[in-house]
Each structure stands twice: as structure tokens, then as C-alpha cells.
PDB file of N, CA and C in Angstrom:
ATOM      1  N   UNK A   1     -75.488   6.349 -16.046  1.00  0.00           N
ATOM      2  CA  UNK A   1     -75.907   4.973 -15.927  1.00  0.00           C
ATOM      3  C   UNK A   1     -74.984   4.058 -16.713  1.00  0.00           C
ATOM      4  N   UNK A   2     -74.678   4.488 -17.778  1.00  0.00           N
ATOM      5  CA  UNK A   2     -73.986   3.452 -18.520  1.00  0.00           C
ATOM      6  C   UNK A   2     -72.344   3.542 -18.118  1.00  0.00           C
ATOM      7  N   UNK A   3     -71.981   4.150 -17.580  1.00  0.00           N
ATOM      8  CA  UNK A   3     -70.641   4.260 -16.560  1.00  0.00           C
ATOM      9  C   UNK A   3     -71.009   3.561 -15.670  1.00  0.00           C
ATOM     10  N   UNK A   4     -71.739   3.352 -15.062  1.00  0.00           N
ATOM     11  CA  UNK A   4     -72.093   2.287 -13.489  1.00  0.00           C
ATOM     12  C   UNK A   4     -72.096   1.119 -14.241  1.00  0.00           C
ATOM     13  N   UNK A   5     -72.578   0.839 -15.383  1.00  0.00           N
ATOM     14  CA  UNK A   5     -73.161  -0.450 -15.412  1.00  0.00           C
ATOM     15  C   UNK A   5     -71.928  -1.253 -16.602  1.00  0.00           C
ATOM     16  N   UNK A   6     -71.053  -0.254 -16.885  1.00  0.00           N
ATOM     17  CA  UNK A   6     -69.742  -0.830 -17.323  1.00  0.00           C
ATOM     18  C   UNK A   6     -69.430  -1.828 -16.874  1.00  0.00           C
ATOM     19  N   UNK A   7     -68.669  -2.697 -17.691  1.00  0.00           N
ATOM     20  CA  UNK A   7     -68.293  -4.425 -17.300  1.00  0.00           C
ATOM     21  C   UNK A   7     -69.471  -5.300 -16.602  1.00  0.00           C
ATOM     22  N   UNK A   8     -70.336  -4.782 -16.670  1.00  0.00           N
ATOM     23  CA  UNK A   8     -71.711  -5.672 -15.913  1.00  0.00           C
ATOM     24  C   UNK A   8     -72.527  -6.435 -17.140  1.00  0.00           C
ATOM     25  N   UNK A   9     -72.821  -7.346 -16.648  1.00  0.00           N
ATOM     26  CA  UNK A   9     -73.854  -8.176 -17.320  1.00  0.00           C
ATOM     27  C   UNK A   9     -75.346  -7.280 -17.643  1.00  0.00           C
ATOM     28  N   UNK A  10     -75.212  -6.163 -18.344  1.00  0.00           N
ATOM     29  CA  UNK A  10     -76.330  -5.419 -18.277  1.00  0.00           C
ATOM     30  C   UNK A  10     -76.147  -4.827 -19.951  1.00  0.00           C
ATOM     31  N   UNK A  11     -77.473  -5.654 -20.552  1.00  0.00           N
ATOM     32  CA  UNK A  11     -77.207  -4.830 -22.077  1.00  0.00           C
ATOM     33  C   UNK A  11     -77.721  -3.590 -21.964  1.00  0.00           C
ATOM     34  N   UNK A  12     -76.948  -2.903 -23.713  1.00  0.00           N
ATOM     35  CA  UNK A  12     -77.947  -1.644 -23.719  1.00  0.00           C
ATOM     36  C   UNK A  12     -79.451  -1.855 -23.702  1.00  0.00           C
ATOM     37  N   UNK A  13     -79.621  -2.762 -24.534  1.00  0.00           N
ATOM     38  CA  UNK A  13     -81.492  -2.757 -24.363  1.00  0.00           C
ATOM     39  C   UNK A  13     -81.715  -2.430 -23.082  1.00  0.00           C
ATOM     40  N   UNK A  14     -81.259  -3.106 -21.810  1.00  0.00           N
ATOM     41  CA  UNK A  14     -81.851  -3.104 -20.436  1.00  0.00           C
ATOM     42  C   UNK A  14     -81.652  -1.448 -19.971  1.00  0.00           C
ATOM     43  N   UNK A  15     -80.660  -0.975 -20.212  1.00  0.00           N
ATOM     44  CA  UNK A  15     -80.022   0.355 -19.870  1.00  0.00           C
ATOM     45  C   UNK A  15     -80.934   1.122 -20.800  1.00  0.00           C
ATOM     46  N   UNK A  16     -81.522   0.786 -21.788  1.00  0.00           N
ATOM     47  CA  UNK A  16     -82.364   1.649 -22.755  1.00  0.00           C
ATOM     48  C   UNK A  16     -83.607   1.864 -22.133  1.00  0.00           C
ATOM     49  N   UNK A  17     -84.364   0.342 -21.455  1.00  0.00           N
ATOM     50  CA  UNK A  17     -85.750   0.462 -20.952  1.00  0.00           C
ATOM     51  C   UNK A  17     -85.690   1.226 -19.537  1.00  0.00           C
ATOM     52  N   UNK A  18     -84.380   0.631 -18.864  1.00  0.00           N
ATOM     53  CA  UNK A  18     -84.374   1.678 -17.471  1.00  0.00           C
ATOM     54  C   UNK A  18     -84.277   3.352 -17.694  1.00  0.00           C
ATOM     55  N   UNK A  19     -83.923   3.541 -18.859  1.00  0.00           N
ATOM     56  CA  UNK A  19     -83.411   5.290 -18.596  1.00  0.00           C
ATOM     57  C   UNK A  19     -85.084   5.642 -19.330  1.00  0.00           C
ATOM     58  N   UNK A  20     -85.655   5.017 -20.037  1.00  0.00           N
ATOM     59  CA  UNK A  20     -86.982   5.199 -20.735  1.00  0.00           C
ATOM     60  C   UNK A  20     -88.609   5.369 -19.446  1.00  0.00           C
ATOM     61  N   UNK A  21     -87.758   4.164 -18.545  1.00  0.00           N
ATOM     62  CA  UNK A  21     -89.142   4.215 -17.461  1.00  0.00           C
ATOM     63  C   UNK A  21     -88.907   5.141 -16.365  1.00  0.00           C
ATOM     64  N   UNK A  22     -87.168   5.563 -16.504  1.00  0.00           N
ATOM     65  CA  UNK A  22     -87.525   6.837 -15.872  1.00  0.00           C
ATOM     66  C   UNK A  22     -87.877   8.538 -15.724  1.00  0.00           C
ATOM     67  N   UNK A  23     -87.339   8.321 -17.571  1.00  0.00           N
ATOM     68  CA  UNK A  23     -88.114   9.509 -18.329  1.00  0.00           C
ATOM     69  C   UNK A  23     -89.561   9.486 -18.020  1.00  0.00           C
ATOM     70  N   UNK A  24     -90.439   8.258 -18.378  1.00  0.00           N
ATOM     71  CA  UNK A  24     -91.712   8.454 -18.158  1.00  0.00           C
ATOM     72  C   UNK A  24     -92.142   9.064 -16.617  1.00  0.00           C
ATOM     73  N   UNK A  25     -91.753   8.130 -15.752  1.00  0.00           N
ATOM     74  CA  UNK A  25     -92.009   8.830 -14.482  1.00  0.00           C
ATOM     75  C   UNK A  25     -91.611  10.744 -14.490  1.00  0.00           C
ATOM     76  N   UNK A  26     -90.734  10.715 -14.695  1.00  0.00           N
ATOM     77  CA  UNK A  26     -90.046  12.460 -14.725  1.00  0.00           C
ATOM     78  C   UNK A  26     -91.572  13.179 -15.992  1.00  0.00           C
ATOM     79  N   UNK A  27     -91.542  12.702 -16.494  1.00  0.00           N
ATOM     80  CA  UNK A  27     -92.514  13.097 -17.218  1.00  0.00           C
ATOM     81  C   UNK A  27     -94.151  13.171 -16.890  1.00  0.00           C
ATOM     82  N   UNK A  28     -94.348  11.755 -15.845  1.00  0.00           N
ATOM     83  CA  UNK A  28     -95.406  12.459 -15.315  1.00  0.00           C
ATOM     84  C   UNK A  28     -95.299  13.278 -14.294  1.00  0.00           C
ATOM     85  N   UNK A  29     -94.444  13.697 -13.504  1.00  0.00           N
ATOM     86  CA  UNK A  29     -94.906  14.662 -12.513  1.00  0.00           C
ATOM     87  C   UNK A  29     -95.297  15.597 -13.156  1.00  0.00           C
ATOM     88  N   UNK A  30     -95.591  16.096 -14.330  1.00  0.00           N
ATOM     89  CA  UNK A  30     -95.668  17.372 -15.073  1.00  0.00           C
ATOM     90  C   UNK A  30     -95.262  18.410 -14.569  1.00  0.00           C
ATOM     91  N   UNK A  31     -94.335  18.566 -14.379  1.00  0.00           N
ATOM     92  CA  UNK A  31     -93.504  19.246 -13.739  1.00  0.00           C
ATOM     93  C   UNK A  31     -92.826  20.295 -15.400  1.00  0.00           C
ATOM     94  N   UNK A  32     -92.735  22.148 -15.322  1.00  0.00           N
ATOM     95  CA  UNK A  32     -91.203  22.299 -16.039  1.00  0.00           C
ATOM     96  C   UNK A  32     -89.913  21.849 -16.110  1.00  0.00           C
ATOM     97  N   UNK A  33     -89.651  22.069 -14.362  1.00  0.00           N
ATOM     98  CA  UNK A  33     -88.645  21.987 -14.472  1.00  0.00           C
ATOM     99  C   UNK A  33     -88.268  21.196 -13.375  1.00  0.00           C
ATOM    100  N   UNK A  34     -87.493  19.764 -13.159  1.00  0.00           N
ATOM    101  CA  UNK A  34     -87.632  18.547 -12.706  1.00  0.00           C
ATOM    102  C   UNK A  34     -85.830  19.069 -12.190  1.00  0.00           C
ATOM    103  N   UNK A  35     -85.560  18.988 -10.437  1.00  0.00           N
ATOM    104  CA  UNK A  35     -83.885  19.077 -10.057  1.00  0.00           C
ATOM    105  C   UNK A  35     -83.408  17.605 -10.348  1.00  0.00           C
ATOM    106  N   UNK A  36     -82.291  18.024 -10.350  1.00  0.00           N
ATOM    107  CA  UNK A  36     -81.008  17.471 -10.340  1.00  0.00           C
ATOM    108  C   UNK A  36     -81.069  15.885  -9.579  1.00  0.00           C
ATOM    109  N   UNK A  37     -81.778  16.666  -8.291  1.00  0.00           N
ATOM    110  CA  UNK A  37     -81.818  15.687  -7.166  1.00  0.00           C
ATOM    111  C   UNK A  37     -82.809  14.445  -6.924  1.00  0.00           C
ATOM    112  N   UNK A  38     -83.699  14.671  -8.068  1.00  0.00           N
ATOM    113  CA  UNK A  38     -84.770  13.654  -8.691  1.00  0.00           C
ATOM    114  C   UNK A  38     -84.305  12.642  -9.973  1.00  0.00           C
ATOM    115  N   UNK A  39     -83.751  13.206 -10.173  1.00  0.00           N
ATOM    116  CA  UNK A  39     -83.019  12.517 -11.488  1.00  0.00           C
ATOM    117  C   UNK A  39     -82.100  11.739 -10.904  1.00  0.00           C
ATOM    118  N   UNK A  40     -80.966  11.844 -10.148  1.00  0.00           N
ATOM    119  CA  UNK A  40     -80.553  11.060  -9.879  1.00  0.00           C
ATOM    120  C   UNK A  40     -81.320   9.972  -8.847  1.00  0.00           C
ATOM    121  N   UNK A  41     -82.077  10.152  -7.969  1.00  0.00           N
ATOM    122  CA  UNK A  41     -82.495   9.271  -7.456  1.00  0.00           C
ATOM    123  C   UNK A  41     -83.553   8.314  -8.108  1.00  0.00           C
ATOM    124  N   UNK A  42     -84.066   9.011  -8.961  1.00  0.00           N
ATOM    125  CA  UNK A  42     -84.719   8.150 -10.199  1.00  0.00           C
ATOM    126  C   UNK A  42     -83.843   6.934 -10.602  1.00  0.00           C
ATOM    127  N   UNK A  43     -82.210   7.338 -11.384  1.00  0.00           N
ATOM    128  CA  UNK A  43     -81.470   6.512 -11.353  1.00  0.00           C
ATOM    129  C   UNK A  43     -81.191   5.433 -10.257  1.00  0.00           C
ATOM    130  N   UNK A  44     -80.919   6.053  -9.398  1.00  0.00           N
ATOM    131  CA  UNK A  44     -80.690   4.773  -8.223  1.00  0.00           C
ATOM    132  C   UNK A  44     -81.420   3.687  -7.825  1.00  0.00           C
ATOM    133  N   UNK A  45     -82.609   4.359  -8.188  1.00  0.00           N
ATOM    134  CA  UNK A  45     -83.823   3.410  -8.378  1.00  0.00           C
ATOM    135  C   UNK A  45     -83.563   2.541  -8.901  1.00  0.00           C
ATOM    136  N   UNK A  46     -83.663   2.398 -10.077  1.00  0.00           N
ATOM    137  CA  UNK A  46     -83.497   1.877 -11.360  1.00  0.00           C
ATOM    138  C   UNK A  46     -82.230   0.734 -11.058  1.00  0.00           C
ATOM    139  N   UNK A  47     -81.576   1.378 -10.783  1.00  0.00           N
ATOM    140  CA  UNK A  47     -79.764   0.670 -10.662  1.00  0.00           C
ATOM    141  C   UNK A  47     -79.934  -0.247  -9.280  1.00  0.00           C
ATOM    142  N   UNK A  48     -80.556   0.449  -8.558  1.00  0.00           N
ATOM    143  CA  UNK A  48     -81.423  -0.854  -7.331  1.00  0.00           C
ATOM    144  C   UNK A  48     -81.674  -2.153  -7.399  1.00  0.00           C
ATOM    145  N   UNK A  49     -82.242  -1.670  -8.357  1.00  0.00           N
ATOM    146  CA  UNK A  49     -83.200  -3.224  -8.968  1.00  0.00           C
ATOM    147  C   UNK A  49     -82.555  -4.068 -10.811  1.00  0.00           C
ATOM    148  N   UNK A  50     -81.847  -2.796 -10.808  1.00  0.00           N
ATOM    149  CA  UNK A  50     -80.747  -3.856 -11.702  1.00  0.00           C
ATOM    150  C   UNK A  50     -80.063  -4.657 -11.604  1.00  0.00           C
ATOM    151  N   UNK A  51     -79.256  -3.857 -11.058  1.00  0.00           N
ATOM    152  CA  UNK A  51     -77.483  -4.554 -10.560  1.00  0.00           C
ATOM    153  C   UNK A  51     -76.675  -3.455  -9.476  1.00  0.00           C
ATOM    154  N   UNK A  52     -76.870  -4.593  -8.168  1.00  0.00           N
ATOM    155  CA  UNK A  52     -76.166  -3.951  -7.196  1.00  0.00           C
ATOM    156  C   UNK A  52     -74.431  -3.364  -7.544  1.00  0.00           C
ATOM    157  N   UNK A  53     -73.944  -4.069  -7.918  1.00  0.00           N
ATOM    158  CA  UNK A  53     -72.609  -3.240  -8.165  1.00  0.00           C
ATOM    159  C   UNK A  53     -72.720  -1.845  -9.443  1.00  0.00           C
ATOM    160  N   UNK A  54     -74.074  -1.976 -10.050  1.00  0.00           N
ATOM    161  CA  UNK A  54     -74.067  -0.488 -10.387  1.00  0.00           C
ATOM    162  C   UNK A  54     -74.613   0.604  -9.592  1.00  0.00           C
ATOM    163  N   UNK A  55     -75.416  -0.098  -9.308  1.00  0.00           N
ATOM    164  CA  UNK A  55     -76.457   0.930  -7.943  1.00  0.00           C
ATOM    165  C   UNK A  55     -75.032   1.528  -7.119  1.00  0.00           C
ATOM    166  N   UNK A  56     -73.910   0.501  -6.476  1.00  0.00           N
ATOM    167  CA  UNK A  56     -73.045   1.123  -5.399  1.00  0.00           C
ATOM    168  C   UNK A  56     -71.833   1.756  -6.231  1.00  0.00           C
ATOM    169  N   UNK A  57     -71.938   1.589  -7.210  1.00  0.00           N
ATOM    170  CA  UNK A  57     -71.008   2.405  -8.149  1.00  0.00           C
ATOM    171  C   UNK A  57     -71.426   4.067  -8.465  1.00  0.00           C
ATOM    172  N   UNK A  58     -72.619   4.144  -8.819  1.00  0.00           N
ATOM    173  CA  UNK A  58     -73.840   5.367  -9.071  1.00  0.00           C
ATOM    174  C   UNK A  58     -73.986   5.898  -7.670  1.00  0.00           C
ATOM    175  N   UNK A  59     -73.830   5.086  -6.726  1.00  0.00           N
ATOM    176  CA  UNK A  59     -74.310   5.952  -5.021  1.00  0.00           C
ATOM    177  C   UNK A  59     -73.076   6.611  -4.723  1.00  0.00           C
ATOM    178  N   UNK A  60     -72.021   5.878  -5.188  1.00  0.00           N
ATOM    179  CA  UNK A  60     -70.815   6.521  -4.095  1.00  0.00           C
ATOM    180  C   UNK A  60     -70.299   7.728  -4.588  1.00  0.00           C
ATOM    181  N   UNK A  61     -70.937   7.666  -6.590  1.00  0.00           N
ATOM    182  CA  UNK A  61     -70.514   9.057  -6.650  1.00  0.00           C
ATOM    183  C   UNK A  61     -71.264  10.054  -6.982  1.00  0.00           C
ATOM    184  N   UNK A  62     -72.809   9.936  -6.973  1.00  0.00           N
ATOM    185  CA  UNK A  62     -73.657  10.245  -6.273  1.00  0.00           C
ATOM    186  C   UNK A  62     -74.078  11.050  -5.043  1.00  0.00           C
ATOM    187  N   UNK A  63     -73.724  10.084  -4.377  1.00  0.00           N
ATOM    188  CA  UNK A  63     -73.809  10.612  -2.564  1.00  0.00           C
ATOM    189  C   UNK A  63     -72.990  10.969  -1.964  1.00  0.00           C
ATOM    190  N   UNK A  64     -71.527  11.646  -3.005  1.00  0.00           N
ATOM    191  CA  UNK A  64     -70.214  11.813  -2.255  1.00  0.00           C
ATOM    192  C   UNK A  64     -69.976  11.225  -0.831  1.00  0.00           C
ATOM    193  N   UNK A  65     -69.701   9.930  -0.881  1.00  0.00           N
ATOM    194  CA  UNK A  65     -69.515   9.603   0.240  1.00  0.00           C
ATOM    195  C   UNK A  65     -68.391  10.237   0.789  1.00  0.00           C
ATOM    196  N   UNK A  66     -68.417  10.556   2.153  1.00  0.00           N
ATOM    197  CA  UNK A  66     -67.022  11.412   2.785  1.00  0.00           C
ATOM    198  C   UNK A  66     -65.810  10.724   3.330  1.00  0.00           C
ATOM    199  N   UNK A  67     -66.339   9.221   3.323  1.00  0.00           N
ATOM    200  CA  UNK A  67     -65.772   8.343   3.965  1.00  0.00           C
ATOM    201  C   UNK A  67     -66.099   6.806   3.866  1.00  0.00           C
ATOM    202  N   UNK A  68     -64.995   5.962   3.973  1.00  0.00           N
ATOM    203  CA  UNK A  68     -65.387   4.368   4.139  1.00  0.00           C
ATOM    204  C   UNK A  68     -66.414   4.433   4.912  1.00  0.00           C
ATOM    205  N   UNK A  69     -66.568   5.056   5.810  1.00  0.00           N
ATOM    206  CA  UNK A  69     -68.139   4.716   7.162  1.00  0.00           C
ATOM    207  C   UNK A  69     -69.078   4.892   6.566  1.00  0.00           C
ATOM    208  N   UNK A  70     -69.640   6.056   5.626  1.00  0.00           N
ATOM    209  CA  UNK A  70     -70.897   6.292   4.883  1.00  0.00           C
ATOM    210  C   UNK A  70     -71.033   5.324   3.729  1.00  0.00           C
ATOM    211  N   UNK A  71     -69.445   4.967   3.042  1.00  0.00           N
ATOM    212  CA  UNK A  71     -69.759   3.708   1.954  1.00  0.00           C
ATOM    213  C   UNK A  71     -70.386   2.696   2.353  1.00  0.00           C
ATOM    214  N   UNK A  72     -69.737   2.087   3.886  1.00  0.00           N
ATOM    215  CA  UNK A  72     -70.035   0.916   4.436  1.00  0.00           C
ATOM    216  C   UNK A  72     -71.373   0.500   4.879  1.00  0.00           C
ATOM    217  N   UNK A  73     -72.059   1.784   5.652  1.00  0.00           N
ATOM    218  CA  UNK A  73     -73.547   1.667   5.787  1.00  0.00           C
ATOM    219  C   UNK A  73     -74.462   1.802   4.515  1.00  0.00           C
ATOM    220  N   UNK A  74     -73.966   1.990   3.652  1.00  0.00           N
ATOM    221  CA  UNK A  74     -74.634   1.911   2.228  1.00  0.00           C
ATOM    222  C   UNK A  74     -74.680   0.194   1.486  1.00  0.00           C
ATOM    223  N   UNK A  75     -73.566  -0.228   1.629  1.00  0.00           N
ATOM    224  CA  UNK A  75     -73.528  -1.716   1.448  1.00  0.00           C
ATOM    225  C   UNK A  75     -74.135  -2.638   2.449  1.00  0.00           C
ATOM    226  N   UNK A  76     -73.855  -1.967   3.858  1.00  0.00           N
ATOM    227  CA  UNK A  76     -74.721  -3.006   4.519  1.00  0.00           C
ATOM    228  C   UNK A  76     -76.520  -2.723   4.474  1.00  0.00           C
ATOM    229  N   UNK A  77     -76.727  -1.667   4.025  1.00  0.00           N
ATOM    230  CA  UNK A  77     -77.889  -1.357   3.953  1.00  0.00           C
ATOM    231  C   UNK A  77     -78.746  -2.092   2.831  1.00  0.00           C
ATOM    232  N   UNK A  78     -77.717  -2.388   1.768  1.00  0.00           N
ATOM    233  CA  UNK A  78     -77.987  -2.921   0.456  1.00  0.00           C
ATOM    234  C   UNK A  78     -77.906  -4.653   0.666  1.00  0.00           C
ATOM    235  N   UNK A  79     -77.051  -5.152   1.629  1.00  0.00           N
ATOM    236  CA  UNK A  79     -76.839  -6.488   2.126  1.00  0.00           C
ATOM    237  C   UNK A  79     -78.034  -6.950   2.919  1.00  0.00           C
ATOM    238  N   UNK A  80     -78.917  -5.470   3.972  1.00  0.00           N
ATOM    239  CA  UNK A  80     -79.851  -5.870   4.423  1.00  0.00           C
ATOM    240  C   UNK A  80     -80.903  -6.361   4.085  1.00  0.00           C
ATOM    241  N   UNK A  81     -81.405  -5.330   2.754  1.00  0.00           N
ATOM    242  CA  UNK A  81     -82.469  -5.399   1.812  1.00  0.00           C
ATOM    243  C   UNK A  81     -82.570  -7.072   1.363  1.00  0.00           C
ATOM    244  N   UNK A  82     -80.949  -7.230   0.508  1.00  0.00           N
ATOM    245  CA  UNK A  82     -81.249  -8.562   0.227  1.00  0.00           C
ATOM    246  C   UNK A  82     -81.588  -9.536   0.498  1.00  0.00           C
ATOM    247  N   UNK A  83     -81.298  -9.856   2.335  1.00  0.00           N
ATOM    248  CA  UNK A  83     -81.740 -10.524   3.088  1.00  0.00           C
ATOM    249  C   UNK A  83     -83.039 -11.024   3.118  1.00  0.00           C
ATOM    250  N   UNK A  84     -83.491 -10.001   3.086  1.00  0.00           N
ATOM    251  CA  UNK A  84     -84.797  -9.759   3.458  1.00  0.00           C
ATOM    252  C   UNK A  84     -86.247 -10.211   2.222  1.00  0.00           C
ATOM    253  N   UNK A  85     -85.543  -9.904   1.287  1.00  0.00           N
ATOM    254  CA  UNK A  85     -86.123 -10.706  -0.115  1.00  0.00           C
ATOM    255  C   UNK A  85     -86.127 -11.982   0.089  1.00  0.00           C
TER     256      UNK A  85
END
């Protein structure tokens, strides 16, 4: 997270409460042992509703994109959302 959110208008405090509310969530599933693949999307969450240029910073390497085509439907997907707010 704090690699995505490099050069962004995003303090640590904010980066402190996002990685905190998503411990809590991870914490309630009461779960042992919580994958890989929850955690990060926990993050993305989070980075969603932060700051889009961290969210698409965190997705692309993330979601190994394979290609400009999978980046691109990710931004327009993220362009859609906004719209739509």
C-alpha cells in the first residue's frame, strides 16, 4: 500500500486507518488462516476509495495485467464507476 500511494496526497495516518480497517475485517472472518488472495483484494478495496491512481497502481501489479487491453478495461471500468457517482 504504501508503494501505491507514493507521491500521492495520502498521509500515513490515512494509510494507517486503511491497513487497520482491513486487519479488522480479516480478523473478523475468524478465519486461521486468511489467502493471499483476500488480502490483496481487501487492499484494493481500500485503495478504491482512496485514491484512484493508487488503486491502478496496486491493480496492475496485482492483477498482472498481460497487456495494455486488460490495463485499459480496468481504467475504463474505474472511469465508469466514477461516472456514475
Amino acid at each position: 500500500m504504501k508503494k501505491a500511494c507514493e507521491k500521492r496526497p495520502i498521509s500515513t495516518a490515512t494509510i494507517e486507518a486503511a491497513t487497520d480497517r482491513i486487519e479488522k475485517r480479516i480478523q473478523e472472518m475468524g478465519e486461521n488462516e486468511i489467502e493471499s488472495r483476500v488480502v490483496g483484494e481487501e487492499v484494493m478495496k481500500e485503495l478504491h476509495q482512496l485514491d484512484q491512481v493508487a488503486y491502478v497502481r496496486f491493480a496492475s501489479v496485482y492483477r498482472e495485467f498481460k497487456d495494455i487491453d486488460q490495463f485499459m478495461d480496468e481504467l475504463k471500468s474505474l472511469a465508469q464507476q466514477r461516472r456514475e457517482r
